[in-house]
PDB file of N, CA and C in Angstrom:
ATOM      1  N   UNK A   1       5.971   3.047   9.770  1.00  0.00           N
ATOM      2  CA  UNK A   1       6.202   1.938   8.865  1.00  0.00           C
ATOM      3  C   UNK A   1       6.835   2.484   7.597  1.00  0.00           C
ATOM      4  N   UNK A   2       7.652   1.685   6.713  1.00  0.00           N
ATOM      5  CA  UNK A   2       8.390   2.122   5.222  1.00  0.00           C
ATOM      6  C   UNK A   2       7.621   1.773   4.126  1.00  0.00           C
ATOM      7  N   UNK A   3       7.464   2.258   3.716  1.00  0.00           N
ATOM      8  CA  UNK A   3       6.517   1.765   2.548  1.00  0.00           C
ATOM      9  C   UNK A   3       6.879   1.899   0.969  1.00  0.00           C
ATOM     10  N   UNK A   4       7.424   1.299   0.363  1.00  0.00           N
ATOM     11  CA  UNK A   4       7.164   1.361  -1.533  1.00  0.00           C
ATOM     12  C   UNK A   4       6.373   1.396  -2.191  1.00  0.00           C
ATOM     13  N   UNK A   5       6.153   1.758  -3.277  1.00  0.00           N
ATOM     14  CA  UNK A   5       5.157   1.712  -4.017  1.00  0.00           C
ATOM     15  C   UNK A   5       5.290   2.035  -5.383  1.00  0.00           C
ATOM     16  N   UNK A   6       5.432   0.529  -5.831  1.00  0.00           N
ATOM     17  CA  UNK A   6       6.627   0.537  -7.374  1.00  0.00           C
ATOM     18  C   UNK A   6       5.094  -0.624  -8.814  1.00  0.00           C
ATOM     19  N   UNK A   7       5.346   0.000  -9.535  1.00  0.00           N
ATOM     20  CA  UNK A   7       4.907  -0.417 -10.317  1.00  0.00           C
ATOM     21  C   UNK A   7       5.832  -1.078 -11.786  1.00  0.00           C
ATOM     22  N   UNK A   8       6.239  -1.732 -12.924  1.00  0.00           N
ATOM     23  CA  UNK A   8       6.785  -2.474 -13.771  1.00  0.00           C
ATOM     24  C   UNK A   8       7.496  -0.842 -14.176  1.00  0.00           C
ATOM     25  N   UNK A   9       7.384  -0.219 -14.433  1.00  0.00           N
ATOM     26  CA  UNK A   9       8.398   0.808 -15.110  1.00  0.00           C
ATOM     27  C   UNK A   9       8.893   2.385 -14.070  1.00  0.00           C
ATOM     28  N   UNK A  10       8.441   2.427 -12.503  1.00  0.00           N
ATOM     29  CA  UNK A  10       8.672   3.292 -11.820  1.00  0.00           C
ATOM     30  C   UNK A  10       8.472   3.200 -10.416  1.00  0.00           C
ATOM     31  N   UNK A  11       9.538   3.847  -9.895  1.00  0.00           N
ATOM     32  CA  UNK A  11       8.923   4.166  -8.554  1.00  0.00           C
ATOM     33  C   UNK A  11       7.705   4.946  -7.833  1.00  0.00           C
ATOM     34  N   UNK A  12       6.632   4.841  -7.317  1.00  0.00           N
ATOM     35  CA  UNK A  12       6.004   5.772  -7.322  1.00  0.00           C
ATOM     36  C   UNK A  12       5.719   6.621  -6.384  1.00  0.00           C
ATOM     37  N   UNK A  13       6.013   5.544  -4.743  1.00  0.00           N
ATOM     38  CA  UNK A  13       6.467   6.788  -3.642  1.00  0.00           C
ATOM     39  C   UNK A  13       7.284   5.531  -2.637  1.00  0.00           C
ATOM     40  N   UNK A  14       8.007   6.737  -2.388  1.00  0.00           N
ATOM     41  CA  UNK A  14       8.663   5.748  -1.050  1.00  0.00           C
ATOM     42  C   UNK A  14       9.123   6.755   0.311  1.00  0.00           C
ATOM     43  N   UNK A  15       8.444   5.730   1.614  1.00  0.00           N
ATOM     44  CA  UNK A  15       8.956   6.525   2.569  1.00  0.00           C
ATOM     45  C   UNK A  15       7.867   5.884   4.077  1.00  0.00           C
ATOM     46  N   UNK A  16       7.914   6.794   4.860  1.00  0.00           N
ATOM     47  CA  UNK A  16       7.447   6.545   6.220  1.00  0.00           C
ATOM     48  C   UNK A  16       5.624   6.862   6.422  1.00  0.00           C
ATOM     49  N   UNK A  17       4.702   6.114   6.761  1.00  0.00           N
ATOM     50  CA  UNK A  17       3.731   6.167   6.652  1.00  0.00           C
ATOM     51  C   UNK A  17       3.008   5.548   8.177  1.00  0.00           C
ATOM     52  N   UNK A  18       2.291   6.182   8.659  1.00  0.00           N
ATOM     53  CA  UNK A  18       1.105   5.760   9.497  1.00  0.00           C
ATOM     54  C   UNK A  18       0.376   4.541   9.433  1.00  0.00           C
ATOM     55  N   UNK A  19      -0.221   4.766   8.617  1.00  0.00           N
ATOM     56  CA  UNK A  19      -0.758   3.681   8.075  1.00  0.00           C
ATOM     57  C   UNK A  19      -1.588   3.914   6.564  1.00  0.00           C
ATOM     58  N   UNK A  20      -2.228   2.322   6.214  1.00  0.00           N
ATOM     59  CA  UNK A  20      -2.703   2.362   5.030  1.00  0.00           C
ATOM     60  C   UNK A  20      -3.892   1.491   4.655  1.00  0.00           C
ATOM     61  N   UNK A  21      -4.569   2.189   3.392  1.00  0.00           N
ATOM     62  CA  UNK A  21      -5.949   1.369   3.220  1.00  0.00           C
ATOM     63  C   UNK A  21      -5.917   0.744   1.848  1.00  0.00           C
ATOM     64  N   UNK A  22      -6.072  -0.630   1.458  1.00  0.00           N
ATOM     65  CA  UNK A  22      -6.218  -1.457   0.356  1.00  0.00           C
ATOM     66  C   UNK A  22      -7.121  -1.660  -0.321  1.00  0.00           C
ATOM     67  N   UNK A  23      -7.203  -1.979  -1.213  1.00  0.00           N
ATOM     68  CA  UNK A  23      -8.522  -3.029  -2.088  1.00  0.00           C
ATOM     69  C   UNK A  23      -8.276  -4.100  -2.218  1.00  0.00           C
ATOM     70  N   UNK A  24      -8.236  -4.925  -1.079  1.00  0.00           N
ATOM     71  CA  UNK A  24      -7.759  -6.436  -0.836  1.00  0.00           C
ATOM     72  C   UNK A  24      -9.001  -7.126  -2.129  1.00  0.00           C
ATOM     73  N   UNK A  25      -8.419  -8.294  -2.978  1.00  0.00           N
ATOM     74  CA  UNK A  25      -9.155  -9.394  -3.548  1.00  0.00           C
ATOM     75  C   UNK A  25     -10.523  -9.765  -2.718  1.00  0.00           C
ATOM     76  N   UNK A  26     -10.521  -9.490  -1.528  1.00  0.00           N
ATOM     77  CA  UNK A  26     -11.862 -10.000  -0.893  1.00  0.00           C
ATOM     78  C   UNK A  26     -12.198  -8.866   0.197  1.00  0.00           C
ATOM     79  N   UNK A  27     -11.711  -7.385   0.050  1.00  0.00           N
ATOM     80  CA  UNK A  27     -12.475  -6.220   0.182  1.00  0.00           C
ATOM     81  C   UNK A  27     -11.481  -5.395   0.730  1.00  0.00           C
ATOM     82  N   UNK A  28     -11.590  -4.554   0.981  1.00  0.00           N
ATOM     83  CA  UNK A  28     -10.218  -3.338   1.744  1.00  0.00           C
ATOM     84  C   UNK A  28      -9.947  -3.930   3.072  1.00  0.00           C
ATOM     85  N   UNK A  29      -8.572  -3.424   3.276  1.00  0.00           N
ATOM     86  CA  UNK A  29      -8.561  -3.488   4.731  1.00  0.00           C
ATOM     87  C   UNK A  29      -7.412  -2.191   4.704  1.00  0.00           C
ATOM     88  N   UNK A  30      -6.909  -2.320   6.259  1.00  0.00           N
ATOM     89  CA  UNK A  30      -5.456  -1.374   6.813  1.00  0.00           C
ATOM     90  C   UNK A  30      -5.145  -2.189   7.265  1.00  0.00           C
ATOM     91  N   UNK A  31      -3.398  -1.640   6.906  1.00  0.00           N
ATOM     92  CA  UNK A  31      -2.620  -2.006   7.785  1.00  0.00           C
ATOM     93  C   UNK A  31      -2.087  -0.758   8.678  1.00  0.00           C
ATOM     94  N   UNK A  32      -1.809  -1.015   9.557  1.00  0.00           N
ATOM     95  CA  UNK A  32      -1.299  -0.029  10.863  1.00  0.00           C
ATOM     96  C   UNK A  32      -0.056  -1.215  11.260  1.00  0.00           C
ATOM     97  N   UNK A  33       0.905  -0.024  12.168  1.00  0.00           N
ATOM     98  CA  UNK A  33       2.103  -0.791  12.603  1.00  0.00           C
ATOM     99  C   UNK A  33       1.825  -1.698  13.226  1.00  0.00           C
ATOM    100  N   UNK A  34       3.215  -2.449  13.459  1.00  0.00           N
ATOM    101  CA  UNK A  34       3.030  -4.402  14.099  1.00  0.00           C
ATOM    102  C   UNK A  34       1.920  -5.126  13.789  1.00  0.00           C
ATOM    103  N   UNK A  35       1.472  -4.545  12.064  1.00  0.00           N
ATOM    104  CA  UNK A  35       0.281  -5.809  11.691  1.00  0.00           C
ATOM    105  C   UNK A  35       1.248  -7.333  11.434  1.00  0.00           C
ATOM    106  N   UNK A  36       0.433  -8.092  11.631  1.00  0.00           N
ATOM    107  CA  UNK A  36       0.882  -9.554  11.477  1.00  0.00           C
ATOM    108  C   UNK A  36       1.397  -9.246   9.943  1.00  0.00           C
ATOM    109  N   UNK A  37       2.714 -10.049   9.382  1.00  0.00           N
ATOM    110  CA  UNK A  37       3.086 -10.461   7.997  1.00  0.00           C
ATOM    111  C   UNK A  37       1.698 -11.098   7.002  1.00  0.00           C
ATOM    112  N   UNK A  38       1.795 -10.714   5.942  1.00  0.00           N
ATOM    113  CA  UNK A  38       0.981 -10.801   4.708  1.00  0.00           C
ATOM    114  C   UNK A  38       0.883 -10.782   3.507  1.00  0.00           C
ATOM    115  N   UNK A  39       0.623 -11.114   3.002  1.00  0.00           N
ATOM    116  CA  UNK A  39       0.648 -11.036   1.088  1.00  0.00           C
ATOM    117  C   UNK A  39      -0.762 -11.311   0.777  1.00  0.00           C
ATOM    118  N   UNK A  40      -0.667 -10.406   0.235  1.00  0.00           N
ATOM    119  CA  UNK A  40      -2.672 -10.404  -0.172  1.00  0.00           C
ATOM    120  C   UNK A  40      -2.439  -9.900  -2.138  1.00  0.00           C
ATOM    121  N   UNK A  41      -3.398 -10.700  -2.760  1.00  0.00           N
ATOM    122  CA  UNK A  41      -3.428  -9.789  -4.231  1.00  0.00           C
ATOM    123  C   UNK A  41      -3.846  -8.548  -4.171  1.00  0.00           C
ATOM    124  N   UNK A  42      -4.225  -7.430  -4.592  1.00  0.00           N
ATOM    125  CA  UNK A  42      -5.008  -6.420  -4.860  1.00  0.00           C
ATOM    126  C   UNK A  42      -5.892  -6.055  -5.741  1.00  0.00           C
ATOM    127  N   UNK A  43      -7.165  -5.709  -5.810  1.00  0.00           N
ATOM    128  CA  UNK A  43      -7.991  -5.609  -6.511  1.00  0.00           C
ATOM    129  C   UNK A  43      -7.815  -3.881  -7.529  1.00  0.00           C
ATOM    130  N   UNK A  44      -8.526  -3.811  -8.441  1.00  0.00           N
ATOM    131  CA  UNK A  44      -8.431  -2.291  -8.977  1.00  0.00           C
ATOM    132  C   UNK A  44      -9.016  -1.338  -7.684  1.00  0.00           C
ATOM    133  N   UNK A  45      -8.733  -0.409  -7.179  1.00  0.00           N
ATOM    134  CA  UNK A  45      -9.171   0.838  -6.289  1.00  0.00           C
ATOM    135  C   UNK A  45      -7.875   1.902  -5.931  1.00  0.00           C
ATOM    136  N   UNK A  46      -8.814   2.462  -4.955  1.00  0.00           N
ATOM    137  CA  UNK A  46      -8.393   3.435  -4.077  1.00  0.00           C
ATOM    138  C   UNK A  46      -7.227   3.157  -2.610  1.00  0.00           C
ATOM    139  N   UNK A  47      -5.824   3.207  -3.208  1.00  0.00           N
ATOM    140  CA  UNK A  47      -4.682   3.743  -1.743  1.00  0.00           C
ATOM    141  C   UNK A  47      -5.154   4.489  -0.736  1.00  0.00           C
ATOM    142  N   UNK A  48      -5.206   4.100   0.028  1.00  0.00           N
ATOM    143  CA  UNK A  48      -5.040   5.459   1.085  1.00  0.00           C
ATOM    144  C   UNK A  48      -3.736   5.254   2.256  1.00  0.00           C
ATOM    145  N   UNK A  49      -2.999   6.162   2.231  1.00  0.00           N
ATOM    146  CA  UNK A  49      -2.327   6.218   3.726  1.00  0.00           C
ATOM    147  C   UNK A  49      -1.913   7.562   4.143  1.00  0.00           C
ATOM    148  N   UNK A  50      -1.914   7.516   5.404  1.00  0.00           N
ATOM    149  CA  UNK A  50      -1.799   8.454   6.766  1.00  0.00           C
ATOM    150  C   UNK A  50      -0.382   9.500   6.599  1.00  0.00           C
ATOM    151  N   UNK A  51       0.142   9.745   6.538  1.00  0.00           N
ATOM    152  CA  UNK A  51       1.632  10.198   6.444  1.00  0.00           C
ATOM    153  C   UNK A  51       1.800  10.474   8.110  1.00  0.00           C
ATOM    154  N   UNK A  52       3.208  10.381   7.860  1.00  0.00           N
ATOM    155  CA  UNK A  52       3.823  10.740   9.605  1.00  0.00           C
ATOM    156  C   UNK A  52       3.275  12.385  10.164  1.00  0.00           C
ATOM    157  N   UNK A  53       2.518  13.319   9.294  1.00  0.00           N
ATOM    158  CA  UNK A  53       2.354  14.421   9.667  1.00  0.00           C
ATOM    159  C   UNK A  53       0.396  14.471   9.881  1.00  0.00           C
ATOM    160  N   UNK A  54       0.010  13.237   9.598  1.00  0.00           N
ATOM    161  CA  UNK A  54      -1.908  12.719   9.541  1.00  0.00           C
ATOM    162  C   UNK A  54      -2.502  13.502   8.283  1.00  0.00           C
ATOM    163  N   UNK A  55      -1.514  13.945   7.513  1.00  0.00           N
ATOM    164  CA  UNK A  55      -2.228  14.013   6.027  1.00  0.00           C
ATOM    165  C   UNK A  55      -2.502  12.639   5.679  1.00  0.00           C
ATOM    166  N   UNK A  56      -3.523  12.540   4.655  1.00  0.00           N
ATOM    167  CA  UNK A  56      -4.279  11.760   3.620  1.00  0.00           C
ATOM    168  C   UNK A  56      -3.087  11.438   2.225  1.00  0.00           C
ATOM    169  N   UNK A  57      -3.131  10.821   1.570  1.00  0.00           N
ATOM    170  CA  UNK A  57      -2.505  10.534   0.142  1.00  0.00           C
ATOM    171  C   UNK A  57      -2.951   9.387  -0.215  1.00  0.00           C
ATOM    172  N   UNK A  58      -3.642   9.867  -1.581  1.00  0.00           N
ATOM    173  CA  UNK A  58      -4.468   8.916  -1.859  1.00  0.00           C
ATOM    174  C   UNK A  58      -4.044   8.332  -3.672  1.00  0.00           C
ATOM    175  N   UNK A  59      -3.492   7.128  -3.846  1.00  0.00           N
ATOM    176  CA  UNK A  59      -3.462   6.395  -5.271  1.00  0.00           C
ATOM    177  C   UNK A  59      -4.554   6.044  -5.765  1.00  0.00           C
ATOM    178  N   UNK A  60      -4.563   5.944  -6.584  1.00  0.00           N
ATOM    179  CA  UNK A  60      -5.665   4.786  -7.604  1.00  0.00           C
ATOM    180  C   UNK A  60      -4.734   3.314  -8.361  1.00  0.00           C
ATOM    181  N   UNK A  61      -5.141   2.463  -8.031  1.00  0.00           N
ATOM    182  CA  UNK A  61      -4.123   1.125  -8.294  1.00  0.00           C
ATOM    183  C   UNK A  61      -4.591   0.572  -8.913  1.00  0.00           C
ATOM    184  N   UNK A  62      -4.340  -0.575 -10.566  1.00  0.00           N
ATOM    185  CA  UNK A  62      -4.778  -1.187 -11.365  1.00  0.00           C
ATOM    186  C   UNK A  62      -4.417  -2.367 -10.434  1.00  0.00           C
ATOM    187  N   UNK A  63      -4.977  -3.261  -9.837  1.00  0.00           N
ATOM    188  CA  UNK A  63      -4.335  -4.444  -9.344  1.00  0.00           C
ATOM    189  C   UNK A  63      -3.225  -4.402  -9.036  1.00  0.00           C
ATOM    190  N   UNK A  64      -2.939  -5.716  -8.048  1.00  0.00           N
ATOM    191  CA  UNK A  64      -1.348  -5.499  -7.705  1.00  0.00           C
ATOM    192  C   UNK A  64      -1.558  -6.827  -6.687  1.00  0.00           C
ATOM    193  N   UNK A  65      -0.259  -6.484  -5.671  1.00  0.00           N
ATOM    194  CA  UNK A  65       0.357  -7.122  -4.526  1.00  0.00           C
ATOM    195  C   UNK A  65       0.829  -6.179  -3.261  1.00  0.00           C
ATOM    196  N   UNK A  66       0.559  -6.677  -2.448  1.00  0.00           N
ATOM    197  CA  UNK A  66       0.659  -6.149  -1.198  1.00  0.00           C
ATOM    198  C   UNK A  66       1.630  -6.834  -0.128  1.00  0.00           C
ATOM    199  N   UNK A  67       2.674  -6.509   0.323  1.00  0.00           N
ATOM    200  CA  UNK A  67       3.766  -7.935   0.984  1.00  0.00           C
ATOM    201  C   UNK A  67       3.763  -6.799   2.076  1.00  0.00           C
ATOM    202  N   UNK A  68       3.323  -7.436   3.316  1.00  0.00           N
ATOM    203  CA  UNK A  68       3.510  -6.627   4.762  1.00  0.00           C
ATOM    204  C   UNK A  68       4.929  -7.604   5.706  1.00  0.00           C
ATOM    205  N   UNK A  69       5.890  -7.104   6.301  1.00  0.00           N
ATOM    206  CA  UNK A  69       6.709  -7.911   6.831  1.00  0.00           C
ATOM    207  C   UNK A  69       7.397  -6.625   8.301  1.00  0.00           C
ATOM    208  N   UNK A  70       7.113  -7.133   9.026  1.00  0.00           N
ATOM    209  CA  UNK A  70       8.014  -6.151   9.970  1.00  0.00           C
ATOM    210  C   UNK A  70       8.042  -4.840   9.976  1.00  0.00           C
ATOM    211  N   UNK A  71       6.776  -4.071   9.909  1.00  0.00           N
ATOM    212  CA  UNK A  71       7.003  -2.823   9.612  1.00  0.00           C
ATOM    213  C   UNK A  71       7.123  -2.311   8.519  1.00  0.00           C
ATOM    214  N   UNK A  72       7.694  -3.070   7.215  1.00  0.00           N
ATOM    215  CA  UNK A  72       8.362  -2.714   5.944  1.00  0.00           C
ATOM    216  C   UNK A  72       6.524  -3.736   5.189  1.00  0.00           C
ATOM    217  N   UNK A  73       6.474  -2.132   4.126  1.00  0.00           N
ATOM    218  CA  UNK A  73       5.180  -2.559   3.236  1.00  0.00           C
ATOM    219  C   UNK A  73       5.878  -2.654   2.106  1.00  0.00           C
ATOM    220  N   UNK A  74       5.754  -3.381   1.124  1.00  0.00           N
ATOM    221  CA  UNK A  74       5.749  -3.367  -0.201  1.00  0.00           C
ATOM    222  C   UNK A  74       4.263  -3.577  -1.625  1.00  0.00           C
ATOM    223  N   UNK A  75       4.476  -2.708  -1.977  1.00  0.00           N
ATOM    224  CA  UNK A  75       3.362  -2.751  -3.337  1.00  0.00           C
ATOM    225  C   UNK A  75       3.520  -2.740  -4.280  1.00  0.00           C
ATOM    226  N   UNK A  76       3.511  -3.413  -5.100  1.00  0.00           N
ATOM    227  CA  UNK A  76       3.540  -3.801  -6.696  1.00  0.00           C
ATOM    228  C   UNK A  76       2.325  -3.709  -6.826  1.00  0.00           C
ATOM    229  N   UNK A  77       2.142  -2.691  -7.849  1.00  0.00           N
ATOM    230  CA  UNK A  77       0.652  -2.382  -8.767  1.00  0.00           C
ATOM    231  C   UNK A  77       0.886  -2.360 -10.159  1.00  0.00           C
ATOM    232  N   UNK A  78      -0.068  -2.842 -10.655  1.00  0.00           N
ATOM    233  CA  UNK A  78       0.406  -3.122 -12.285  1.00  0.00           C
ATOM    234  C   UNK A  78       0.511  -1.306 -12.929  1.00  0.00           C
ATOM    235  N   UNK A  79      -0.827  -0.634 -12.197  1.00  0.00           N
ATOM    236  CA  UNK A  79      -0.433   0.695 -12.991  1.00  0.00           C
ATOM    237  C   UNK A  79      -0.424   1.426 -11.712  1.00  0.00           C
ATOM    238  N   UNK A  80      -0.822   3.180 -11.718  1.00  0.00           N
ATOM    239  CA  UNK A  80      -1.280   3.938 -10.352  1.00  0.00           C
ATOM    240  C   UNK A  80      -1.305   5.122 -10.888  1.00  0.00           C
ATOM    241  N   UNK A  81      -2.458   5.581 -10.974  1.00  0.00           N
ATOM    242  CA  UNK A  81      -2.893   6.770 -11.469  1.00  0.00           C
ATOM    243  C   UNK A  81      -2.765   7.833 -10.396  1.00  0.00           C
TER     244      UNK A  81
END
């Protein structure tokens, strides 16, 4: 899957990912490939995703948005430590 991960003044990673773990508004979840399309808010927490090699990489996210479509993730987080 492609994934962004842009916040109001930067890019913060972009590229090919396994999969990934959220702080959905009403609790974490993953997405893994051919998840159904989505837009969920995001709560303050912990990123996690898989990389194409099964390393870990892990953000910290001030709130945000999450837009899943075809393989292609997008994240808008207000900050990301």
């Amino acid at each position: 899957m492609k994934i962004e991960i842009i916040t109001p003044d930067r890019n913060v990673f972009e590229g090919e990912i396994n999969s990934i773990r959220v702080p959905g508004k009403k609790g974490s979840f993953q997405v893994l490939k051919d998840h159904a399309p989505i837009i969920s808010t995001l709560e303050n927490g912990p990123v996690i995703m898989v990389d194409m090699e099964g390393n870990q990489v892990r953000y910290e996210i001030n709130g945000g948005v999450i837009e899943v479509k075809h393989n292609k993730i997008i994240l808008l987080a207000e900050s990301v430590k």
